[in-house]
Protein backbone atom coordinates (compact mmCIF):
# COMPACT_ATOMS: atom_id res chain seq x y z
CA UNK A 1 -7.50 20.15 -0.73
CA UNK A 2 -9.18 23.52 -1.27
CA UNK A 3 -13.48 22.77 -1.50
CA UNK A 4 -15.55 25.24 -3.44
CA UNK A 5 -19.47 25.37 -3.49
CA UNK A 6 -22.00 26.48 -6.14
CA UNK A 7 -25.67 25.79 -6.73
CA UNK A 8 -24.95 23.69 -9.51
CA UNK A 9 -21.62 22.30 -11.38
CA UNK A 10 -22.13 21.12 -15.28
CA UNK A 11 -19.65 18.85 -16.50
CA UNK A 12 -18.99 19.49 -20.33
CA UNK A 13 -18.99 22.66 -22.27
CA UNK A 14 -20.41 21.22 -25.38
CA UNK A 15 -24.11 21.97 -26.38
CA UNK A 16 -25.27 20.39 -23.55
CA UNK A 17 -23.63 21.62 -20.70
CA UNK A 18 -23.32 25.04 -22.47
CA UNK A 19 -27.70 24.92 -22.61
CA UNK A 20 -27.66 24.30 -19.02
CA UNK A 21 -25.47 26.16 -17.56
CA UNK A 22 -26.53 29.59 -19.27
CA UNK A 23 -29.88 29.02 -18.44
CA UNK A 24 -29.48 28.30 -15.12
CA UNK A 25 -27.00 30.97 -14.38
CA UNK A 26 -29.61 33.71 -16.55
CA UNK A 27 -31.84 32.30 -13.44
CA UNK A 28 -29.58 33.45 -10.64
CA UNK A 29 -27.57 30.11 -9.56
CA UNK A 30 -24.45 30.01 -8.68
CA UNK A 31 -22.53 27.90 -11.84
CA UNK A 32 -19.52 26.35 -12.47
CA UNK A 33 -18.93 24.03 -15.67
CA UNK A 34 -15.71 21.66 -15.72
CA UNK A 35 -14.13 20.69 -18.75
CA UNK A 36 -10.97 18.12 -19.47
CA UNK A 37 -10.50 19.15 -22.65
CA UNK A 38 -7.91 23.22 -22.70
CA UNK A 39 -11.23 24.90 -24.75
CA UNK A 40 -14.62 25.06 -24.47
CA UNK A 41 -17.19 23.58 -27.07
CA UNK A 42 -16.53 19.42 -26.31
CA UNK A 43 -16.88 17.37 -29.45
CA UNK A 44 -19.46 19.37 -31.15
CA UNK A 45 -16.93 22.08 -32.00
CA UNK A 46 -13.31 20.52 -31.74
CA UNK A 47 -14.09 17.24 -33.10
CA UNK A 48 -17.93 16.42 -34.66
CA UNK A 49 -19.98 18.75 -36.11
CA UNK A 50 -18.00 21.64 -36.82
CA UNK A 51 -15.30 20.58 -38.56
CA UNK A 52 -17.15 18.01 -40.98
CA UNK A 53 -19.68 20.25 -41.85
CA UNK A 54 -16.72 23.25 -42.38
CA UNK A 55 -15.07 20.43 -44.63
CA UNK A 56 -17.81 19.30 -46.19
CA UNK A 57 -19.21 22.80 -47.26
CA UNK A 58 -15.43 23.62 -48.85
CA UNK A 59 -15.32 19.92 -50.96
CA UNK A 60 -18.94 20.83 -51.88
CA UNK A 61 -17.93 24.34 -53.36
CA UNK A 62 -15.07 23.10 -54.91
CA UNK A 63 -16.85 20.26 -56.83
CA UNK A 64 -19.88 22.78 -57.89
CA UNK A 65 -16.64 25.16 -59.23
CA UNK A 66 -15.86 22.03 -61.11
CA UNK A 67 -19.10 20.73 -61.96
CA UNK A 68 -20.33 24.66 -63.48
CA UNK A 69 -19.63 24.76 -67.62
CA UNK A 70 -19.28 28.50 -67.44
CA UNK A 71 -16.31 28.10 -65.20
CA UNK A 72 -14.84 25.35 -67.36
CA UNK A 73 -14.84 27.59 -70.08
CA UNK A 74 -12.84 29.75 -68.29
CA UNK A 75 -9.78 27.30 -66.02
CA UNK A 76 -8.89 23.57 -65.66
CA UNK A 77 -10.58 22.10 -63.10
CA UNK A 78 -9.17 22.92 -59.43
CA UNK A 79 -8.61 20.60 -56.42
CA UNK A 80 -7.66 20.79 -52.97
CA UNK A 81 -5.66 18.87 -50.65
CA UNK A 82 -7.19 17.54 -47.61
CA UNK A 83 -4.78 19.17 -45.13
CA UNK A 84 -5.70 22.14 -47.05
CA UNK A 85 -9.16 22.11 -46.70
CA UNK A 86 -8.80 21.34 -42.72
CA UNK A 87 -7.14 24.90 -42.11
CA UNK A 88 -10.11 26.44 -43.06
CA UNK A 89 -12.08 24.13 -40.90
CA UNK A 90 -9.31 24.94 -37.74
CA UNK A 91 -10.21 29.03 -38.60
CA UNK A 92 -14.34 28.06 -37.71
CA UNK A 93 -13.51 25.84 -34.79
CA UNK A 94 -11.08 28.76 -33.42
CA UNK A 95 -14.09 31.32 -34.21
CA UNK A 96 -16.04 28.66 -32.52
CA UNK A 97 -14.25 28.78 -29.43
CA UNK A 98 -14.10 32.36 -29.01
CA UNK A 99 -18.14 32.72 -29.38
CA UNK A 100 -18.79 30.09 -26.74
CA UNK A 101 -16.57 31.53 -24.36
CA UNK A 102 -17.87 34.59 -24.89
CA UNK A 103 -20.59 33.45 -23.41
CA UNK A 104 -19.90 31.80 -20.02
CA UNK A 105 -17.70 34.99 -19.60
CA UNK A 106 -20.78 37.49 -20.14
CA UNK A 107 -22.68 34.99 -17.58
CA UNK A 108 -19.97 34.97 -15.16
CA UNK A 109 -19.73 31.32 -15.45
CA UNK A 110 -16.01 30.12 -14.44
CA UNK A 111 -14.70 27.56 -16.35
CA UNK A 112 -12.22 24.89 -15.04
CA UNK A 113 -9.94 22.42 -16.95
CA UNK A 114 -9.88 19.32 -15.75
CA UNK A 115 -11.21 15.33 -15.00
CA UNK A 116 -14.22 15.65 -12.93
CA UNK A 117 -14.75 12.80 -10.68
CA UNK A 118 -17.40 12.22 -7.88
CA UNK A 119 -15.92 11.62 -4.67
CA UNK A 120 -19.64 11.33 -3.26
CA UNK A 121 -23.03 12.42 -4.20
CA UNK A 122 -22.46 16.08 -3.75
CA UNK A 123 -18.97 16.76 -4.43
CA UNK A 124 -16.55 16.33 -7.00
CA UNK A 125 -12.47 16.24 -7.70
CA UNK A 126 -11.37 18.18 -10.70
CA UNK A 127 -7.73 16.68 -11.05
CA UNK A 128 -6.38 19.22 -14.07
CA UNK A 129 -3.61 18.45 -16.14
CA UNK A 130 -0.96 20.54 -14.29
CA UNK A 131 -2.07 22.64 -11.15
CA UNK A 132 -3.56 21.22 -7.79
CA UNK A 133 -6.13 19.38 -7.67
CA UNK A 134 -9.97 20.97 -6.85
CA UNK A 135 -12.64 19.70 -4.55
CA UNK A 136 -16.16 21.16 -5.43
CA UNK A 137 -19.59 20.51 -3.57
CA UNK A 138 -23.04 21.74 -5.44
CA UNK A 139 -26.70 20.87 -5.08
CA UNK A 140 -27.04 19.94 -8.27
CA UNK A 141 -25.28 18.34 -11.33
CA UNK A 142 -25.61 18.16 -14.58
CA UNK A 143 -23.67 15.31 -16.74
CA UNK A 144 -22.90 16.95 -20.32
CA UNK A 145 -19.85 14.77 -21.02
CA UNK A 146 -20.55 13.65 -24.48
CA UNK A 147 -19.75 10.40 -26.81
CA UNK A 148 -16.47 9.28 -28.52
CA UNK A 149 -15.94 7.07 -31.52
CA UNK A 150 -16.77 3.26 -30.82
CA UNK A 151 -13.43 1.58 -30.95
CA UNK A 152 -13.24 -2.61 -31.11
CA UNK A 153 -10.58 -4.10 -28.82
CA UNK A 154 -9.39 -6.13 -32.25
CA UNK A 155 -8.55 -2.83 -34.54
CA UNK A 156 -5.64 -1.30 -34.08
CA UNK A 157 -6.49 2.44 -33.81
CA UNK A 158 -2.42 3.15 -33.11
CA UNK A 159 -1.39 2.52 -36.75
CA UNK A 160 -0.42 5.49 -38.65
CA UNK A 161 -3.50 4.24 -41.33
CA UNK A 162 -5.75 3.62 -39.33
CA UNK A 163 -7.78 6.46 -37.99
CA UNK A 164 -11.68 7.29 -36.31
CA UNK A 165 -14.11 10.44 -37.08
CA UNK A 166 -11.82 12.00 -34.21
CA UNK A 167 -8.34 11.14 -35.14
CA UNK A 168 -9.13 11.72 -38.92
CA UNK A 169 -8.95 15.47 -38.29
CA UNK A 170 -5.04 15.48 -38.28
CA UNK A 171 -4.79 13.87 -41.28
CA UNK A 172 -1.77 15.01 -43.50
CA UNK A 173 -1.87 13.50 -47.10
CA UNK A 174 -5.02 13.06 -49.45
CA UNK A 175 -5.84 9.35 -49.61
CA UNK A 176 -5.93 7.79 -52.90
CA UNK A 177 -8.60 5.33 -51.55
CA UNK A 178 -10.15 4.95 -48.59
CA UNK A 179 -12.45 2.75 -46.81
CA UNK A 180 -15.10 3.75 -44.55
CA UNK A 181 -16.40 0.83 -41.59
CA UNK A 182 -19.46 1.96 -40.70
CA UNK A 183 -22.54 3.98 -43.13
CA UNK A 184 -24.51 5.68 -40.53
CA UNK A 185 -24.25 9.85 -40.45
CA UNK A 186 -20.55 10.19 -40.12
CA UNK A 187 -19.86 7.49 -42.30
CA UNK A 188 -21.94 8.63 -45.14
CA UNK A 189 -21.03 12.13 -45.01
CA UNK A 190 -17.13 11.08 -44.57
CA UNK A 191 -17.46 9.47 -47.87
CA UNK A 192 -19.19 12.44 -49.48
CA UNK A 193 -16.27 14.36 -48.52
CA UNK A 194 -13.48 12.54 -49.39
CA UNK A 195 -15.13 11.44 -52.63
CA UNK A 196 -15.30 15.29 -54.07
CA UNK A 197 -11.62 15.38 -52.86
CA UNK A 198 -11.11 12.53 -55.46
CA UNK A 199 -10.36 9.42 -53.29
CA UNK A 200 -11.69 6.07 -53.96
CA UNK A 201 -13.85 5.45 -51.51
CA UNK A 202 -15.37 2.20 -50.21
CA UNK A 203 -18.37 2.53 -47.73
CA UNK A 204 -18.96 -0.74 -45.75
CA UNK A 205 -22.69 -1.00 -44.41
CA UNK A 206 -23.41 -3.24 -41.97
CA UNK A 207 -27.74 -2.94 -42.38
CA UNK A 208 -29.39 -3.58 -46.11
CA UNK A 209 -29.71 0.39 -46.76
CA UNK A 210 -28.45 3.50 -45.82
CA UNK A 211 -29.51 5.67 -42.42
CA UNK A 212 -32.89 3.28 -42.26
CA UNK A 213 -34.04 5.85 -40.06
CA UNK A 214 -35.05 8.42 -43.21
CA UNK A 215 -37.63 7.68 -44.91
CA UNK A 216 -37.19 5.25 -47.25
CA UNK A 217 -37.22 6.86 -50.67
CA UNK A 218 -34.66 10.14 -49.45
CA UNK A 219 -32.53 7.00 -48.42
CA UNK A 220 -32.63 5.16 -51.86
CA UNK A 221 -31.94 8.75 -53.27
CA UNK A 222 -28.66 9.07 -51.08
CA UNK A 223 -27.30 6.03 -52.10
CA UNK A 224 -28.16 6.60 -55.93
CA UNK A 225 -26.29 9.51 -55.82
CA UNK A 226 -23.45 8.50 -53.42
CA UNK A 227 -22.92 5.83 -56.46
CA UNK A 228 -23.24 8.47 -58.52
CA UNK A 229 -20.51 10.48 -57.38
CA UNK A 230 -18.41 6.94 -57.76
CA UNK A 231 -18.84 5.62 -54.01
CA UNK A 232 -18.74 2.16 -53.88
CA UNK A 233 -21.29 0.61 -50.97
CA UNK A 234 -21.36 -2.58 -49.99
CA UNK A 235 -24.59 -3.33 -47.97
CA UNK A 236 -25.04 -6.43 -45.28
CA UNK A 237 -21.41 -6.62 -44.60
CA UNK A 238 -19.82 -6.84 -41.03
CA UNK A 239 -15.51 -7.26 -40.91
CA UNK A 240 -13.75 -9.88 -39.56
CA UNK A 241 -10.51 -8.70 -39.40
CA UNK A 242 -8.37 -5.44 -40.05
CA UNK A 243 -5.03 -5.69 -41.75
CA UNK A 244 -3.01 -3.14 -41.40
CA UNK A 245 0.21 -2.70 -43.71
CA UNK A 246 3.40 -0.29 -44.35
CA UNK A 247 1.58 1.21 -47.41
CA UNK A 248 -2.11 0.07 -46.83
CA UNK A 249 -4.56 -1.27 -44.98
CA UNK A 250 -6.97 -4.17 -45.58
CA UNK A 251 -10.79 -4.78 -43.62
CA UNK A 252 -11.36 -8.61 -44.34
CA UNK A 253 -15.30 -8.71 -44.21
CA UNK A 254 -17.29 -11.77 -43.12
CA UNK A 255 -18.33 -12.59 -47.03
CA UNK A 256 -14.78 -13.33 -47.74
CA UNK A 257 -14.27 -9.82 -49.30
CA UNK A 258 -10.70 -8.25 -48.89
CA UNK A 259 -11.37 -4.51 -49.14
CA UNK A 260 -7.64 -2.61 -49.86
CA UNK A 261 -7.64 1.10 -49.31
CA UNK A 262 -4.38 3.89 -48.51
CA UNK A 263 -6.22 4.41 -44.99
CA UNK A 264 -9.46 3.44 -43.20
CA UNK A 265 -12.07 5.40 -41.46
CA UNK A 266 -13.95 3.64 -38.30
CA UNK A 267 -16.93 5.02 -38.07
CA UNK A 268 -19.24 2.38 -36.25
CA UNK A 269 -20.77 3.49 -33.43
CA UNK A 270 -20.41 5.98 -30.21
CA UNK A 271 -19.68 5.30 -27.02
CA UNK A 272 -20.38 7.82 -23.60
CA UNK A 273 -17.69 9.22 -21.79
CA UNK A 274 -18.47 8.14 -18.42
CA UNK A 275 -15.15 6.42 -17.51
CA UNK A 276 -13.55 7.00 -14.27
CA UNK A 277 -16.22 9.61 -12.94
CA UNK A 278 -17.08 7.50 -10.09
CA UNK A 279 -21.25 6.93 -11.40
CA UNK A 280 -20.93 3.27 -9.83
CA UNK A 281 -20.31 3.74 -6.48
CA UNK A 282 -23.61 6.22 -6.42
CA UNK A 283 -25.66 4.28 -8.14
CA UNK A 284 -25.60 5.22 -11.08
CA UNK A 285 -24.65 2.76 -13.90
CA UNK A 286 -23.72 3.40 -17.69
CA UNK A 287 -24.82 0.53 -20.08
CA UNK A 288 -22.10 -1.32 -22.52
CA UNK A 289 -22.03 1.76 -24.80
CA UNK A 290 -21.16 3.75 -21.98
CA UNK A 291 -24.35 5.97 -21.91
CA UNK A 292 -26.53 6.99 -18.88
CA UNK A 293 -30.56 6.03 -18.52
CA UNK A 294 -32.22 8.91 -17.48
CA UNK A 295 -36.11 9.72 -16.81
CA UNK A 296 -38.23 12.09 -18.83
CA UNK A 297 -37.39 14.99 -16.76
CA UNK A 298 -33.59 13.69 -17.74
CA UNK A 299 -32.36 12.85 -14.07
CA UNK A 300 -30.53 9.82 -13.30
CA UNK A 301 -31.49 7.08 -10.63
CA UNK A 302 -29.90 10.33 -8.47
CA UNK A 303 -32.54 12.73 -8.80
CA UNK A 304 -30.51 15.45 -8.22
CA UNK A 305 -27.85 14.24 -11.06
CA UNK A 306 -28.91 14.77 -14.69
CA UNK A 307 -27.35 14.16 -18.00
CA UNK A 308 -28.23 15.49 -21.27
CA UNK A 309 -26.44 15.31 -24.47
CA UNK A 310 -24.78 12.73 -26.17
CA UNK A 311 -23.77 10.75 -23.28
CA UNK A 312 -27.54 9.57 -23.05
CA UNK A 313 -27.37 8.51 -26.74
CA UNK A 314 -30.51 8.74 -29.25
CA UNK A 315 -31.05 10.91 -31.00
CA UNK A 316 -27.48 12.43 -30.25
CA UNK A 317 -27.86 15.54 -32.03
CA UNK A 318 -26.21 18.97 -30.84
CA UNK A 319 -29.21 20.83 -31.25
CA UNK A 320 -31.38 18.20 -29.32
CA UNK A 321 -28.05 18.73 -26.57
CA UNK A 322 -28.89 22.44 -26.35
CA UNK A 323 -32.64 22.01 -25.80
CA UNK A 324 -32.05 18.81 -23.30
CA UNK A 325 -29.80 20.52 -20.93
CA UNK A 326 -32.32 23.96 -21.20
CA UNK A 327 -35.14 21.42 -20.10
CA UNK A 328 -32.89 19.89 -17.42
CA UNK A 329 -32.10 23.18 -15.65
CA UNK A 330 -35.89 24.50 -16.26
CA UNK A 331 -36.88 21.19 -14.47
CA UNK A 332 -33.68 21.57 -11.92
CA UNK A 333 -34.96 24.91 -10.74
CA UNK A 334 -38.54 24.93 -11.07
CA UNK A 335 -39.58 21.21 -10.76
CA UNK A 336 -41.57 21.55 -14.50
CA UNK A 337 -40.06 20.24 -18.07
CA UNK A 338 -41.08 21.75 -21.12
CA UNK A 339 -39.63 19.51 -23.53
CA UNK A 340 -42.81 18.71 -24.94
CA UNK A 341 -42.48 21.82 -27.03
CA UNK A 342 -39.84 20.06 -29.13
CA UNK A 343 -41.80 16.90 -30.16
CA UNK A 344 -40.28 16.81 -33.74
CA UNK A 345 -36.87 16.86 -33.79
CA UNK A 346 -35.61 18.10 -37.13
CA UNK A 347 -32.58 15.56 -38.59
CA UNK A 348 -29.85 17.34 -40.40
CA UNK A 349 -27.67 15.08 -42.43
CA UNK A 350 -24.38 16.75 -44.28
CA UNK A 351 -23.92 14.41 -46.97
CA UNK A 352 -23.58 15.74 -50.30
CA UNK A 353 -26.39 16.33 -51.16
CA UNK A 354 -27.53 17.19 -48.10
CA UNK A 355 -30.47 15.54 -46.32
CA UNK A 356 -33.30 16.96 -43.66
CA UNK A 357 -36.34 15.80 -42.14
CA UNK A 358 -38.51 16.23 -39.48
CA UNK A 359 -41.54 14.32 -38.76
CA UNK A 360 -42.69 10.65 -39.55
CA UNK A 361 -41.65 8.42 -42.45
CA UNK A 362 -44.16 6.99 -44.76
CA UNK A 363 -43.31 3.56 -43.16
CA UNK A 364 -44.28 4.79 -39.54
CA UNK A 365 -47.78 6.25 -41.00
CA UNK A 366 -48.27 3.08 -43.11
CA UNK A 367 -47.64 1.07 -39.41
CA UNK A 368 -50.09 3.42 -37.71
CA UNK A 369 -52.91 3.05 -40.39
CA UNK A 370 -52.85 7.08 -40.66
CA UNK A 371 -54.63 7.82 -43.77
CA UNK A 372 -51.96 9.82 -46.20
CA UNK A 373 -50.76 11.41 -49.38
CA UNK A 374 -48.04 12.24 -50.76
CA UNK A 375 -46.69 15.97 -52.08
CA UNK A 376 -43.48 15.92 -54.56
CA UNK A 377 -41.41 19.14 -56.02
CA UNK A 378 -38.41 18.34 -57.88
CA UNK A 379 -35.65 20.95 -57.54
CA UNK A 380 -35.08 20.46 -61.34
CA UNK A 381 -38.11 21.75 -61.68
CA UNK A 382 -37.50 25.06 -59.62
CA UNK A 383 -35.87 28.28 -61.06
CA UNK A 384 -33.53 28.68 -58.26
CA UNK A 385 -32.56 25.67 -58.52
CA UNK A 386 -31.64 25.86 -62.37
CA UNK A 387 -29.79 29.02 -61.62
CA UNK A 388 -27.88 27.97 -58.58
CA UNK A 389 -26.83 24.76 -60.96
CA UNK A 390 -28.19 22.78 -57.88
CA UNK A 391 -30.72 20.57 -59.75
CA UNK A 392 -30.71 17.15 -58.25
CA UNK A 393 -33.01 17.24 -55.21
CA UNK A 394 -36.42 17.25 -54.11
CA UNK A 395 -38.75 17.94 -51.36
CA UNK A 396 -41.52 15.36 -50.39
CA UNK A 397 -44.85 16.41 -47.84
CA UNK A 398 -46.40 13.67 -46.25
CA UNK A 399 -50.20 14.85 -45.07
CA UNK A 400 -53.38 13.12 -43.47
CA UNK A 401 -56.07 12.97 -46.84
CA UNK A 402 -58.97 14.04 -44.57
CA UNK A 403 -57.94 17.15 -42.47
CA UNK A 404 -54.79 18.12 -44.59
CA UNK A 405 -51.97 17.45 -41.53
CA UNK A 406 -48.71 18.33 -41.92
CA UNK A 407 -47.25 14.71 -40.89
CA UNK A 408 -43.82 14.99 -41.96
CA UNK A 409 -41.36 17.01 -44.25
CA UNK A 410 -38.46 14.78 -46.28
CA UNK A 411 -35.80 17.26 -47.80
CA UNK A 412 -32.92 15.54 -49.92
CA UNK A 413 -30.59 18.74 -51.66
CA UNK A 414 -28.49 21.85 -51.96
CA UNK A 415 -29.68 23.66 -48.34
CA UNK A 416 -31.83 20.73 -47.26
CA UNK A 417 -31.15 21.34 -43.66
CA UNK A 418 -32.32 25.13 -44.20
CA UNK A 419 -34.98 24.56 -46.16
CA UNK A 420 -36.91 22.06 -44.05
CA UNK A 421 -37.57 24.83 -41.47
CA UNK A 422 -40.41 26.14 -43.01
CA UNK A 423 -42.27 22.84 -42.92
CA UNK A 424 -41.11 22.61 -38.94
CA UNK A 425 -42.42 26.23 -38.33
CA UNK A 426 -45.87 25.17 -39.75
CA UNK A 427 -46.25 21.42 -38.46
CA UNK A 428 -46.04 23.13 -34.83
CA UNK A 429 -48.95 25.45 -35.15
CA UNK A 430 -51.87 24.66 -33.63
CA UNK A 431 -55.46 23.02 -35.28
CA UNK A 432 -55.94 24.61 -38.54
CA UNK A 433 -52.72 26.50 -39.03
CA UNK A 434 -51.20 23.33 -39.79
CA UNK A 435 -52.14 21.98 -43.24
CA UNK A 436 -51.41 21.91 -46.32
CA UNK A 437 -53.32 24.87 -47.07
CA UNK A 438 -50.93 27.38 -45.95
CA UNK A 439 -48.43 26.18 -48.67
CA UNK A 440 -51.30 26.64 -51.37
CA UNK A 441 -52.29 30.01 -49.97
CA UNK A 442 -49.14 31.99 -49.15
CA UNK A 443 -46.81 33.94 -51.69
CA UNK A 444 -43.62 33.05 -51.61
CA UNK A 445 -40.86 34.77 -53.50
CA UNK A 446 -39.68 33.78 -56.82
CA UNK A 447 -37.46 32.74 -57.38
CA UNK A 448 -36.32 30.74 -54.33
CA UNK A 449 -35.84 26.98 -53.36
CA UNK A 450 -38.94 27.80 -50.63
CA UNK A 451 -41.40 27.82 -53.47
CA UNK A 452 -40.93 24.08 -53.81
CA UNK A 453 -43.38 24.23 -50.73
CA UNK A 454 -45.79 25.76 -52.97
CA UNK A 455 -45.46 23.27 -55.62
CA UNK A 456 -45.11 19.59 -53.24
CA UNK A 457 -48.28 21.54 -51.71
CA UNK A 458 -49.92 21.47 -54.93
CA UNK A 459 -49.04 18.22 -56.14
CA UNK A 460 -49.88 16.31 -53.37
CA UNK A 461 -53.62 18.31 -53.00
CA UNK A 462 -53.96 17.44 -56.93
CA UNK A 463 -53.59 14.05 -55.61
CA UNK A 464 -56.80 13.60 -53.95
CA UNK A 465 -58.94 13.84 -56.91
C-alpha cells in the first residue's frame, strides 16, 4: 500500500472542509482533502442548501407570476412540475461544482475520492470506489464530514413513497398531497415549496410552535401564513407508526390521527457521518446523533484532530461551516482562534416568505432582565414593497431603552435573508456606532426594502416617549 504525507488532510469538501483547507493551503501547508462522494461541495451543494433554496426561489417566482393581477390580465395561471423545477436546480448544483473546484485547483489542493478511515492517529486509508486503495499520514486533521437525514429503524425509507430531504431530490411526479414528519428548517421550507407547486400538504410538528428558536412573534407570523398558503400543521404530535401502501402512504400519530398523503417527507432530525472512520479506537467518540464534541478552539479529545461543520451539530449552518473550519486552521497553524469575531450568527430560513435573524429574541432579553423596546416597519407600508407586489412582511429592531443597543434584528419577507445584513453590519461596530441612531441619521435610497430600517428605527425611538 502506497503512503503519502502532507501537513494536513481535510476530510469533506463541503463548507467546512472547503474553509479549512483553502486557508491553510493560502498559508503554505501542504493539503490534501478526501471526499467519498465523485464531486466536490458535500451536502451543502449536492443535497441541502443548494438545491432547496434553487427550488424554492423557482416555486416562489412562479406563485408571484400567479399571484400579480397585471399578469392575470394577460394568461391563465401557469404551473410547473416538480421534476421540472429540479432541472433548474441540477444546472446551479453543476455551476456549483465547477466554482468549488475551481478553487482547490487554483490552490493546488488535490482532491481524492474515497472512504477515509483512520488506521491510527496520524494516518488514514482512503479505500475509493474502484482504484487501489491509499494510505496517507499528516500532522494534522480536520473532520468536515457533514450530517445526513435522521432515519428511525421502524420507517421504511426503501418504499418507492417514502422519501428524506436527501432522497426527495429524485423525485419524478408532483404529489397531490404530501405529508411532512418533522417542522424544523427543512420541514417548513419543504412545505413552502411543495405547497406553491399545488400539493396538499400536511406538516406534522412535534413541539407546540414552529422553529421555537425565532423569536416568537416572526414564528407566529410563519405559521399564519404557512396556513395561509393552505398548509395544514398539526402541532404536539409525534407518529407511531408509518404505513406505507401501493398508492399511498399513511403516518399513524400518537393522538390516534391517521394522516393519508401520495408520499411522505422525513424530515426529523440529522445525524453525523462518522460511521466506520475508526474515531473509537483513538479516542474519540461520536454521541447517539452521531456528532463529535469538540473544544472552543474546535479540536477533539485528539488535539491535533478537529471537526467543524455539521458533523458537530448546532447551529449547523453552511456559513457557520465556512467560518468554523477558517478558525480551525487559524488555530491549527498559529495556536490563536478568532472566532470571537462571529458572535452573532445570522439565521437564514427559506420558507416562503422567507425568514432572517441575527441576534437575541425578545424572550432571551426578557430572561436576562435587559431593559428593551421594540422597533416595527411593515413592508406594506414600504414603496418597494408595494411595487415589487411583495407586501406581507415586516422587520422588527429589538434595542436597550437607555443606550440605544442594537440587540437583535427579526426579518420575516421577500429578501429577508438579504436584508438583515444591514442590521448585522451595524450590531458589530464598536460603542457608539451601534445604536439605533444610525438608522435615524443615515439616507437611504428610496425606494428600497432597506428604508424599513429607517422607519422600525423610528418607530421604536417614538416609543420611548
Amino acid at each position: 500500500m502506497k503512503q503519502q504525507h502532507y501537513d494536513t488532510l481535510v476530510i469533506g469538501s463541503g463548507p467546512g472542509g472547503e474553509g479549512a483547507a483553502i486557508k491553510l493551503a493560502k498559508e503554505g501547508q501542504r493539503v490534501v482533502v478526501v471526499d467519498d462522494q465523485p464531486e466536490v461541495g458535500g451536502g451543502c451543494t449536492h443535497w441541502g442548501t443548494i438545491p432547496s433554496k434553487a427550488l424554492r426561489h423557482t416555486v416562489r417566482r412562479m406563485m408571484e407570476y400567479n399571484s400579480n393581477p397585471l399578469f392575470r390580465d394577460a394568461g391563465a395561471p401557469r404551473k410547473l412540475s416538480y421534476a421540472r423545477v429540479m432541472k433548474f436546480a441540477q444546472q446551479i448544483i453543476d455551476q456549483q461544482v465547477a466554482v468549488r473546484s475551481s478553487y482547490y485547483s487554483r490552490n493546488e489542493i488535490p482532491v481524492l475520492n474515497g472512504r477515509a478511515s483512520f488506521i491510527d492517529s496520524n494516518s488514514i486509508e482512503v479505500r475509493p470506489r474502484d482504484g487501489k486503495t491509499l494510505k496517507i499520514a499528516a500532522e494534522h486533521f480536520v473532520i468536515a464530514t457533514g450530517s445526513r437525514p435522521y432515519r428511525p429503524q421502524d420507517v421504511d425509507f426503501d418504499h418507492p413513497r417514502v422519501f428524506d430531504s436527501d432522497t426527495v431530490l429524485s423525485l419524478s411526479d408532483t404529489p397531490r398531497s404530501i405529508t411532512i414528519y418533522g417542522a424544523g428548517v427543512i420541514g417548513s421550507e419543504y412545505a413552502s415549496i411543495f405547497r406553491g407547486l399545488g400539493a396538499k400538504v400536511d406538516l406534522i410538528d412535534t413541539r407546540e410552535r414552529l422553529l421555537t428558536f425565532l423569536d416568537a412573534e416572526i414564528s407566529e407570523a410563519l405559521s399564519y401564513h404557512l396556513r395561509e398558503l393552505g398548509v395544514l400543521i398539526r402541532h404536539g404530535e409525534s407518529y407511531r407508526q408509518v404505513l406505507p401502501g401501493d398508492d399511498h402512504v399513511i403516518v399513524e400519530l400518537e393522538s390516534g390521527k391517521r394522516i393519508r398523503s401520495d408520499i411522505l417527507l422525513w424530515a426529523n432530525g440529522r445525524t453525523g457521518n462518522t460511521q466506520s472512520m475508526g474515531l473509537e479506537e483513538l479516542g474519540i467518540h461520536p454521541n447517539g446523533r452521531g456528532q463529535l464534541e469538540v473544544n472552543e478552539h474546535y479540536q477533539t479529545t485528539q488535539p491535533h484532530i478537529y471537526a467543524v461543520g455539521d458533523v458537530i451539530g448546532y447551529p449547523s449552518l453552511a456559513s457557520a461551516a465556512l467560518d468554523q473550519g477558517r478558525f480551525a486552521a487559524n488555530h491549527l497553524q498559529t495556536g490563536r482562534n478568532e472566532h470571537r469575531l462571529v458572535e452573532d450568527i445570522p439565521t437564514g430560513i427559506y420558507t416562503i416568505p422567507e425568514i432572517s435573524s441575527v441576534g437575541r429574541t425578545e424572550k432571551e432579553l426578557t430572561d436576562a432582565r435587559v431593559p428593551y423596546e421594540v422597533g416595527h416597519a411593515f413592508f406594506k407600508d414600504l414603496a418597494r414593497a408595494q411595487i415589487s407586489n411583495q407586501a406581507v412582511g415586516m422587520l422588527k429592531l429589538l434595542f436597550h431603552t437607555e443606550t440605544l443597543e442594537l440587540l437583535g434584528i427579526h426579518c420575516f419577507g421577500d429578501q429577508a435573508a438579504e436584508i438583515v445584513h444591514i442590521g448585522q453590519a451595524i450590531m458589530a461596530q464598536p460603542g457608539e456606532a451601534n445604536t439605533l441612531m444610525y438608522f435615524i441619521n443615515t439616507t437611504f435610497n428610496y425606494p428600497t426594502m432597506a428604508e424599513a430600517y429607517r422607519v422600525a428605527a423610528l418607530n421604536g425611538y417614538n416609543r420611548l416617549g
